[in-house]
PDB file of N, CA and C in Angstrom:
ATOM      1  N   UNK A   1      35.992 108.505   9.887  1.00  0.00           N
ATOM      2  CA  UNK A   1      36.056 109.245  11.115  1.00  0.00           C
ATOM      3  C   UNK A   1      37.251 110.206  11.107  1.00  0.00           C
ATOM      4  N   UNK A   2      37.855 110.286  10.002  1.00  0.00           N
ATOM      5  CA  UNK A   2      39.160 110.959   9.808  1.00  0.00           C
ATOM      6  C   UNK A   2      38.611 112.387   9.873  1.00  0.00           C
ATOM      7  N   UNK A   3      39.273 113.742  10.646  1.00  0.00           N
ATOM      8  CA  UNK A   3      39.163 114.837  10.322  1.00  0.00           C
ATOM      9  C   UNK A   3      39.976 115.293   9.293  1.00  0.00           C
ATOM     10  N   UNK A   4      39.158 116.502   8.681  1.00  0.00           N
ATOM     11  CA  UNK A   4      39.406 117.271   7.997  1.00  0.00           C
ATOM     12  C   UNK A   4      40.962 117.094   7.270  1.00  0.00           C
ATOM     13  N   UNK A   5      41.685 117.583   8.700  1.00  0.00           N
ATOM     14  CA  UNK A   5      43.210 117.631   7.523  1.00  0.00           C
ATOM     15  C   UNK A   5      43.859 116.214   7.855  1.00  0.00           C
ATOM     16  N   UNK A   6      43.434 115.051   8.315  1.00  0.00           N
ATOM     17  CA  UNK A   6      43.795 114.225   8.225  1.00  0.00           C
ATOM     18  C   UNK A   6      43.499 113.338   6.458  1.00  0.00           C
ATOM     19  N   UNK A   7      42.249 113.580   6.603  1.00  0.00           N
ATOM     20  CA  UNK A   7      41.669 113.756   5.227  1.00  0.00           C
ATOM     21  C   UNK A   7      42.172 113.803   4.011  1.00  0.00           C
ATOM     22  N   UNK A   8      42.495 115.273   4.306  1.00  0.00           N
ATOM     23  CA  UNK A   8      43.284 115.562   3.042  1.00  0.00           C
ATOM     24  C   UNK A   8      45.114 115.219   3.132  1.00  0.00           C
ATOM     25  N   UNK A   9      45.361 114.438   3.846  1.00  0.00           N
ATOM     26  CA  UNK A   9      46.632 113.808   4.061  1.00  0.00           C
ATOM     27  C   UNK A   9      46.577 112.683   3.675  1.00  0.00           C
ATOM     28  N   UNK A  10      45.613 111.976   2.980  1.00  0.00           N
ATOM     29  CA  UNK A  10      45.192 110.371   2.520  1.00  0.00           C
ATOM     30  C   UNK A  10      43.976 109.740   2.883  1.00  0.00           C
ATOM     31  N   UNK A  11      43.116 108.734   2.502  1.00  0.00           N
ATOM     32  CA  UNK A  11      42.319 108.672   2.718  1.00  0.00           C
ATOM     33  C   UNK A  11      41.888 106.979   1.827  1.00  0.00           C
ATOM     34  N   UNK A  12      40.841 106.383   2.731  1.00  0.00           N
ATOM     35  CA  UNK A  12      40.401 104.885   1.681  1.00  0.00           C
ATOM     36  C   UNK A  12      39.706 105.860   0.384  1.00  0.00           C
ATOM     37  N   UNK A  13      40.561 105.088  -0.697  1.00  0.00           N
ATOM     38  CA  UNK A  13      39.683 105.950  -1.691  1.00  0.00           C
ATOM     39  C   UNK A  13      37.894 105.476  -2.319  1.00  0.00           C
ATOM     40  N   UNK A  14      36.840 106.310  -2.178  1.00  0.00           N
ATOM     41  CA  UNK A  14      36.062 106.091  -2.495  1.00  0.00           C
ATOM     42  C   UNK A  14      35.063 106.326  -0.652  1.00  0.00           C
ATOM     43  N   UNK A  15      35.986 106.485   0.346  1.00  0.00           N
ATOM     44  CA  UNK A  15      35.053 106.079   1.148  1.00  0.00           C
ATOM     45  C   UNK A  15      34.902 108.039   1.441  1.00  0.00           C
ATOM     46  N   UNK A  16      33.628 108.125   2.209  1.00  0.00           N
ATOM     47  CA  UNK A  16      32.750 109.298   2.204  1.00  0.00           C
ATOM     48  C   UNK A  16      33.613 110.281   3.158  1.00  0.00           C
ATOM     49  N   UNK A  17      33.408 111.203   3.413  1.00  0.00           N
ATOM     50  CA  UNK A  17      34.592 112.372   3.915  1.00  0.00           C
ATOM     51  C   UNK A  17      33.535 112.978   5.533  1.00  0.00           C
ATOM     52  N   UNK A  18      33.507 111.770   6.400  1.00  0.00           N
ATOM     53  CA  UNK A  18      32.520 112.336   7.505  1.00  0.00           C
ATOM     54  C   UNK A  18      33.615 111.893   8.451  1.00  0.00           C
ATOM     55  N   UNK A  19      33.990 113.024   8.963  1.00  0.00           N
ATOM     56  CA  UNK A  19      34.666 113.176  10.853  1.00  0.00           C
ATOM     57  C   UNK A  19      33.916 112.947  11.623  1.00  0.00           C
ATOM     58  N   UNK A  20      34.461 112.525  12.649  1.00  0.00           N
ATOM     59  CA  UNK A  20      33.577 112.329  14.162  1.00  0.00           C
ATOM     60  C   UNK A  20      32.985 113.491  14.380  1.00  0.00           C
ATOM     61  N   UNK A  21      33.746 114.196  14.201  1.00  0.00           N
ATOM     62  CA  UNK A  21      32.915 115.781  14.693  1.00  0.00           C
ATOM     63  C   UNK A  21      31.636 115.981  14.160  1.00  0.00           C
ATOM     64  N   UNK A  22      31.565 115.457  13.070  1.00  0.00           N
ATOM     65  CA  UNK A  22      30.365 115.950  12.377  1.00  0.00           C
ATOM     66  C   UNK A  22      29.607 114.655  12.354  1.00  0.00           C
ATOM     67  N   UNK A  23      29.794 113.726  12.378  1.00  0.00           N
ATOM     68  CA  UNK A  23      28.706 112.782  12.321  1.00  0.00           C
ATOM     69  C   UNK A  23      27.492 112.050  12.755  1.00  0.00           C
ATOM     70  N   UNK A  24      27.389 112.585  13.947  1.00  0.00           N
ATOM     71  CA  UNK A  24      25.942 113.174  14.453  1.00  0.00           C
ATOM     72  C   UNK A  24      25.191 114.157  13.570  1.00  0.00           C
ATOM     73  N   UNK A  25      25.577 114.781  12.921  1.00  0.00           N
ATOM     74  CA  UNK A  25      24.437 115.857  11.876  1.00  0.00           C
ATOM     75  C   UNK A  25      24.557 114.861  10.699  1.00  0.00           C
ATOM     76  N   UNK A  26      25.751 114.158  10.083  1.00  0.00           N
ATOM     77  CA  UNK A  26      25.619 113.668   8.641  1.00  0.00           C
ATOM     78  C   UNK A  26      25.058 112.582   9.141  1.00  0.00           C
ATOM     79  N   UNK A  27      24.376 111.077   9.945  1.00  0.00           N
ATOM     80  CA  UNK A  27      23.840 110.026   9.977  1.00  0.00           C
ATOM     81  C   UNK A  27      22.816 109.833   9.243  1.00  0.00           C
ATOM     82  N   UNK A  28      21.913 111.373   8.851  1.00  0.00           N
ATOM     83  CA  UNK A  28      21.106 111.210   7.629  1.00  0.00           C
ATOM     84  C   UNK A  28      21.469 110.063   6.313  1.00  0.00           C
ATOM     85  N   UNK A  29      22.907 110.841   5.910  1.00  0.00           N
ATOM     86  CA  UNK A  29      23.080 110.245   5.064  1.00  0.00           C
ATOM     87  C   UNK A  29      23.394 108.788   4.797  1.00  0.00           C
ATOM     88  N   UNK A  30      23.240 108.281   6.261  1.00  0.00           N
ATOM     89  CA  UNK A  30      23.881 106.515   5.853  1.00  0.00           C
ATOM     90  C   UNK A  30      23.017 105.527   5.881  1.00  0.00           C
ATOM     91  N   UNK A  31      22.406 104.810   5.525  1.00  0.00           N
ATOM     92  CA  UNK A  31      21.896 103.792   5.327  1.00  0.00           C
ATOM     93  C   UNK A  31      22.305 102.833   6.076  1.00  0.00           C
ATOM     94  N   UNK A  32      21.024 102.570   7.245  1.00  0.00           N
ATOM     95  CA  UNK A  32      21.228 102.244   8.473  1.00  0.00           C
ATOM     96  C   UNK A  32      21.341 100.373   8.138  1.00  0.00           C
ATOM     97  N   UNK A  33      20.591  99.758   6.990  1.00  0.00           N
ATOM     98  CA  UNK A  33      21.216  98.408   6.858  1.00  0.00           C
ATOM     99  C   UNK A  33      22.784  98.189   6.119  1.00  0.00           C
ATOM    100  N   UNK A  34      23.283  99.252   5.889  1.00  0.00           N
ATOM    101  CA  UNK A  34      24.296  99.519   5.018  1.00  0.00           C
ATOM    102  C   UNK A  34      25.875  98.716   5.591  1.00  0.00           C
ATOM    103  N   UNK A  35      26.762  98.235   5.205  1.00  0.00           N
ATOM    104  CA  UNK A  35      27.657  98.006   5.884  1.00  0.00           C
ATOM    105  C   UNK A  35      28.459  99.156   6.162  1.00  0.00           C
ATOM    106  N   UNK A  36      28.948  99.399   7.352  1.00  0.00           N
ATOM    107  CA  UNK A  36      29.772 100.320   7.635  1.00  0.00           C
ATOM    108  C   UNK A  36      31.492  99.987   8.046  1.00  0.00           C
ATOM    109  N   UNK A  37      32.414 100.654   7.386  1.00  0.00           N
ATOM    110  CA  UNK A  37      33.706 100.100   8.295  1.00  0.00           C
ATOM    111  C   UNK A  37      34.091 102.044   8.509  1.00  0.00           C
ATOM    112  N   UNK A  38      34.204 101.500  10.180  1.00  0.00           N
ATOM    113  CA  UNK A  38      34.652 103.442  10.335  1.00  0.00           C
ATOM    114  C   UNK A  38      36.128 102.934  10.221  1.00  0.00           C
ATOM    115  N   UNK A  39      37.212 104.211   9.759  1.00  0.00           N
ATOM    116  CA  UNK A  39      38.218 104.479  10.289  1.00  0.00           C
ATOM    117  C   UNK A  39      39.189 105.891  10.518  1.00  0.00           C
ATOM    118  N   UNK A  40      40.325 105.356  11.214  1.00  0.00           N
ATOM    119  CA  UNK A  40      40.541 106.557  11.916  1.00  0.00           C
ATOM    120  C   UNK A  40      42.503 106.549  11.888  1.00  0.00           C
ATOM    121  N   UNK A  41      43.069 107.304  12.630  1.00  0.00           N
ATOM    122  CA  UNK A  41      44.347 107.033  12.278  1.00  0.00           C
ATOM    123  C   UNK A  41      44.838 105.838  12.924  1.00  0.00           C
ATOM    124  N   UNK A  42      44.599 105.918  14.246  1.00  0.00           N
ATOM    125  CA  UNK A  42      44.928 104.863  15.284  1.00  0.00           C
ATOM    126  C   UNK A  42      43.969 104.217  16.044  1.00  0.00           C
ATOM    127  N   UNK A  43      42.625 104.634  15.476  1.00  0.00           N
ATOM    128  CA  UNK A  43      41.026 103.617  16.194  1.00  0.00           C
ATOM    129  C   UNK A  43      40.669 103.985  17.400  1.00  0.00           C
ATOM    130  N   UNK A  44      40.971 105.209  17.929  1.00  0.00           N
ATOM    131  CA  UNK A  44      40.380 105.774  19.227  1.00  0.00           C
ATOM    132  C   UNK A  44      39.114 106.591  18.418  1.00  0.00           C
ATOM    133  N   UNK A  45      39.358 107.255  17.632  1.00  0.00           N
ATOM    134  CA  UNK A  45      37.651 107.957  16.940  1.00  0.00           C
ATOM    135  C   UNK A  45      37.265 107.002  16.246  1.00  0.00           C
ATOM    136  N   UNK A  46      37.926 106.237  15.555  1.00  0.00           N
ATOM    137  CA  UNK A  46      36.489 105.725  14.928  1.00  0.00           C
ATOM    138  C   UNK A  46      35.831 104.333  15.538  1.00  0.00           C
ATOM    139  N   UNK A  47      36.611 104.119  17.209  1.00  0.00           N
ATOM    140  CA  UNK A  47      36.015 103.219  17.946  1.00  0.00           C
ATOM    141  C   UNK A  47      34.606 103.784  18.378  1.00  0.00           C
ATOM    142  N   UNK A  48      35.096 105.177  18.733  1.00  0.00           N
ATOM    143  CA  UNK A  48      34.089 105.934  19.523  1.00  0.00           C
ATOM    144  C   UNK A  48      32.846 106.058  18.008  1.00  0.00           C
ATOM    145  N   UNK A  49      33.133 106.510  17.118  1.00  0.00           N
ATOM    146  CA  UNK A  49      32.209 106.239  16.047  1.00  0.00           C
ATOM    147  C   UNK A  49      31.490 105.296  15.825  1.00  0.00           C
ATOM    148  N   UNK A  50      32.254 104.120  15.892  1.00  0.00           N
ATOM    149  CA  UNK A  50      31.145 102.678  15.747  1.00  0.00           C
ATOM    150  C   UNK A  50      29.813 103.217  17.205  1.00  0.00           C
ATOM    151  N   UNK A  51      30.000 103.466  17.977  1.00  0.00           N
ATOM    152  CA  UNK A  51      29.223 103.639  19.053  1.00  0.00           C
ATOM    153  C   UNK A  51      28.452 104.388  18.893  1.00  0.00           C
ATOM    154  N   UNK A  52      28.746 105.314  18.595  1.00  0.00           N
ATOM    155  CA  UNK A  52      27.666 105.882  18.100  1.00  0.00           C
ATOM    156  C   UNK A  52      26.452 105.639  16.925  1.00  0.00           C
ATOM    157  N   UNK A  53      27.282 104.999  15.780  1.00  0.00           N
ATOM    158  CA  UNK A  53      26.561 104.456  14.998  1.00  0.00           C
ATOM    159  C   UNK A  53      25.725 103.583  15.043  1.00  0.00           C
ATOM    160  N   UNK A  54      25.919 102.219  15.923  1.00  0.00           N
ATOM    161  CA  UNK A  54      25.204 100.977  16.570  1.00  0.00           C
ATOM    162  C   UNK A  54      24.271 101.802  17.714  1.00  0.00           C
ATOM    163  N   UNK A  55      24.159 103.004  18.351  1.00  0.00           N
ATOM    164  CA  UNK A  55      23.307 103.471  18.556  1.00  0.00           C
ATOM    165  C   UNK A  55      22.296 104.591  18.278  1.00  0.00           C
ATOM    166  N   UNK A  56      22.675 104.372  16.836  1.00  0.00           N
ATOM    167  CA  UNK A  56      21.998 105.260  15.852  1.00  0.00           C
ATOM    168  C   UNK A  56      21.246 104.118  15.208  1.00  0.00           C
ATOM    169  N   UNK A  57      21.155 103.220  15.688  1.00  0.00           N
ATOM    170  CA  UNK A  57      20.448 102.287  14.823  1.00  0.00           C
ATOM    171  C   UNK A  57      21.066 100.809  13.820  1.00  0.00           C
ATOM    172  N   UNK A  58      22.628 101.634  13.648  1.00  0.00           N
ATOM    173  CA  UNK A  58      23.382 100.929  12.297  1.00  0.00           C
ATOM    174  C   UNK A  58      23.666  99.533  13.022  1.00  0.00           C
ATOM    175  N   UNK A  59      23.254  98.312  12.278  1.00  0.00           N
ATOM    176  CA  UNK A  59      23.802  96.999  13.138  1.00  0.00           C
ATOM    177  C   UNK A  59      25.183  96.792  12.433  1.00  0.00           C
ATOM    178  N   UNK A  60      25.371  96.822  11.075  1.00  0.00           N
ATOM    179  CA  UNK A  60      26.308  96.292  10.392  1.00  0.00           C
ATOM    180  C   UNK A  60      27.346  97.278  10.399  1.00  0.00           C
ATOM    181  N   UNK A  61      27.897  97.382  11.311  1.00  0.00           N
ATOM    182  CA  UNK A  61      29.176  98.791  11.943  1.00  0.00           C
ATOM    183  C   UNK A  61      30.399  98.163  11.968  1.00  0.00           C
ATOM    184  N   UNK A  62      31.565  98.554  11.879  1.00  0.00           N
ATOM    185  CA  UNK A  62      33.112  97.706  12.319  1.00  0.00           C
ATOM    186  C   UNK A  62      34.178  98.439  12.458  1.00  0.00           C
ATOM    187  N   UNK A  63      34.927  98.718  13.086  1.00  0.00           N
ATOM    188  CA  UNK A  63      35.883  99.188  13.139  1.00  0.00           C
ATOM    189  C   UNK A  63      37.239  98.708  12.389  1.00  0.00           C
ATOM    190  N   UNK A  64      37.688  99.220  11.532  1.00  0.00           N
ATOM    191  CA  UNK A  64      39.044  98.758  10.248  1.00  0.00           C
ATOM    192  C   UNK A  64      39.990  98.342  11.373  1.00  0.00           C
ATOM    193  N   UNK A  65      40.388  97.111  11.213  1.00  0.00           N
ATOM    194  CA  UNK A  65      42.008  97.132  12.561  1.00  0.00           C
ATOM    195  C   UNK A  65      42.585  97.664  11.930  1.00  0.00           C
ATOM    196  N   UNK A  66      43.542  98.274  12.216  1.00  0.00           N
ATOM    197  CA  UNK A  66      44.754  98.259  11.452  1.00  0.00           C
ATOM    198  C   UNK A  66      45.118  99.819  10.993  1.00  0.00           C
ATOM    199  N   UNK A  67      43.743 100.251  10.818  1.00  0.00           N
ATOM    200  CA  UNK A  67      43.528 101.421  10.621  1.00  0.00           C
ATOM    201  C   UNK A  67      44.141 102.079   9.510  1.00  0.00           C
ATOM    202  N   UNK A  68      44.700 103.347   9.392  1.00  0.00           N
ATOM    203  CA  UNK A  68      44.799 103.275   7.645  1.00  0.00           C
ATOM    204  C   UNK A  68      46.615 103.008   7.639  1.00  0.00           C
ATOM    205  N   UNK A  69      47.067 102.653   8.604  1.00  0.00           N
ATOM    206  CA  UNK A  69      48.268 102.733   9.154  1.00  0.00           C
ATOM    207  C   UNK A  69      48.822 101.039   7.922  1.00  0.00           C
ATOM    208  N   UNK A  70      47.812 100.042   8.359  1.00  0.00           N
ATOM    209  CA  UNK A  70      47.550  98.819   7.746  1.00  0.00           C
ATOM    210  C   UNK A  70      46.925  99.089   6.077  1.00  0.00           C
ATOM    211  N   UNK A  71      46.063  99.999   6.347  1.00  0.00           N
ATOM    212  CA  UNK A  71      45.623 100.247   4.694  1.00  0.00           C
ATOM    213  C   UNK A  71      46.662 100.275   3.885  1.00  0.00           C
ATOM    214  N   UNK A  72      47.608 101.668   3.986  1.00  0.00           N
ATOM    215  CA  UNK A  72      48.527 102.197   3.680  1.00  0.00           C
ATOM    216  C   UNK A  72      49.901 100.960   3.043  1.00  0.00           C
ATOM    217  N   UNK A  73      50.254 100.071   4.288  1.00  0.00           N
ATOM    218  CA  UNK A  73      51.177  99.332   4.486  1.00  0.00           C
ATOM    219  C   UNK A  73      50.941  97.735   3.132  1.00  0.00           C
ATOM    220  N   UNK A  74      49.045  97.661   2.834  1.00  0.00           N
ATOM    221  CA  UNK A  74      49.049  96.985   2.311  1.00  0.00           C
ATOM    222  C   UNK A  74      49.054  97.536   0.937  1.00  0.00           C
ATOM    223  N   UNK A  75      48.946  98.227   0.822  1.00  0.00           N
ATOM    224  CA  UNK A  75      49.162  98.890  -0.679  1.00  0.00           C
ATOM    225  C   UNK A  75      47.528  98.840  -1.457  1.00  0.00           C
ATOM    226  N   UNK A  76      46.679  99.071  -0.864  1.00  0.00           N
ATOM    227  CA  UNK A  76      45.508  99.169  -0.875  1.00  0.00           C
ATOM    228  C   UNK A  76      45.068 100.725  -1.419  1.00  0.00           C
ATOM    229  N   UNK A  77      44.047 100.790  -2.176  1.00  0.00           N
ATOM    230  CA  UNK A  77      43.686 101.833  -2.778  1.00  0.00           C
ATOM    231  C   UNK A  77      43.501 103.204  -1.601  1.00  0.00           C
ATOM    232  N   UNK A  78      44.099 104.464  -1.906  1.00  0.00           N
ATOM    233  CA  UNK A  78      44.367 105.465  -1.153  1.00  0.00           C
ATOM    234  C   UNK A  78      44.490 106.929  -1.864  1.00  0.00           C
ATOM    235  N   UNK A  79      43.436 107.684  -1.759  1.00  0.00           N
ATOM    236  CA  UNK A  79      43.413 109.055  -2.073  1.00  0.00           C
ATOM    237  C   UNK A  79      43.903 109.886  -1.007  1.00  0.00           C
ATOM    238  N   UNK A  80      44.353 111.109  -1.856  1.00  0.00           N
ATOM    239  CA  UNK A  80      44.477 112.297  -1.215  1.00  0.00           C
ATOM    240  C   UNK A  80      43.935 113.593  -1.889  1.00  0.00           C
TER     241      UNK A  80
END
């Protein structure tokens, strides 16, 4: 759920490059039994993302606690 230049400021590495903004047009691409974990800097978009997604159909949706704030902190894999 990260925008653009948040994006390119770090990122879970490997996970797909879709903003809130846009993810109403990209839902094509997800695979609605698929597991999903949205995240965001501080979990206000990608709360609002899970919502959207679970009413796009997706059951297996979650929101990351911790957000990448926790990613980051655990030393967990991270692109930029």
């Amino acid at each position: 759920m990260r925008e653009q230049d948040e994006w390119k400021s770090g990122h879970v590495k490997g996970a797909p490059p879709i903003p809130l903004s846009h993810l109403g047009s990209q839902l094509g691409r997800l695979a609605r039994d698929a597991e999903i974990i949205a995240v965001c800097k501080s979990g206000g978009r990608s709360s609002r993302g899970v919502s959207i997604l679970r009413g796009a159909g997706c059951e297996r949706v979650v929101n990351m606690r911790g957000e990448m704030t926790a990613w980051e902190r655990a030393g967990l894999p991270f692109a930029t």
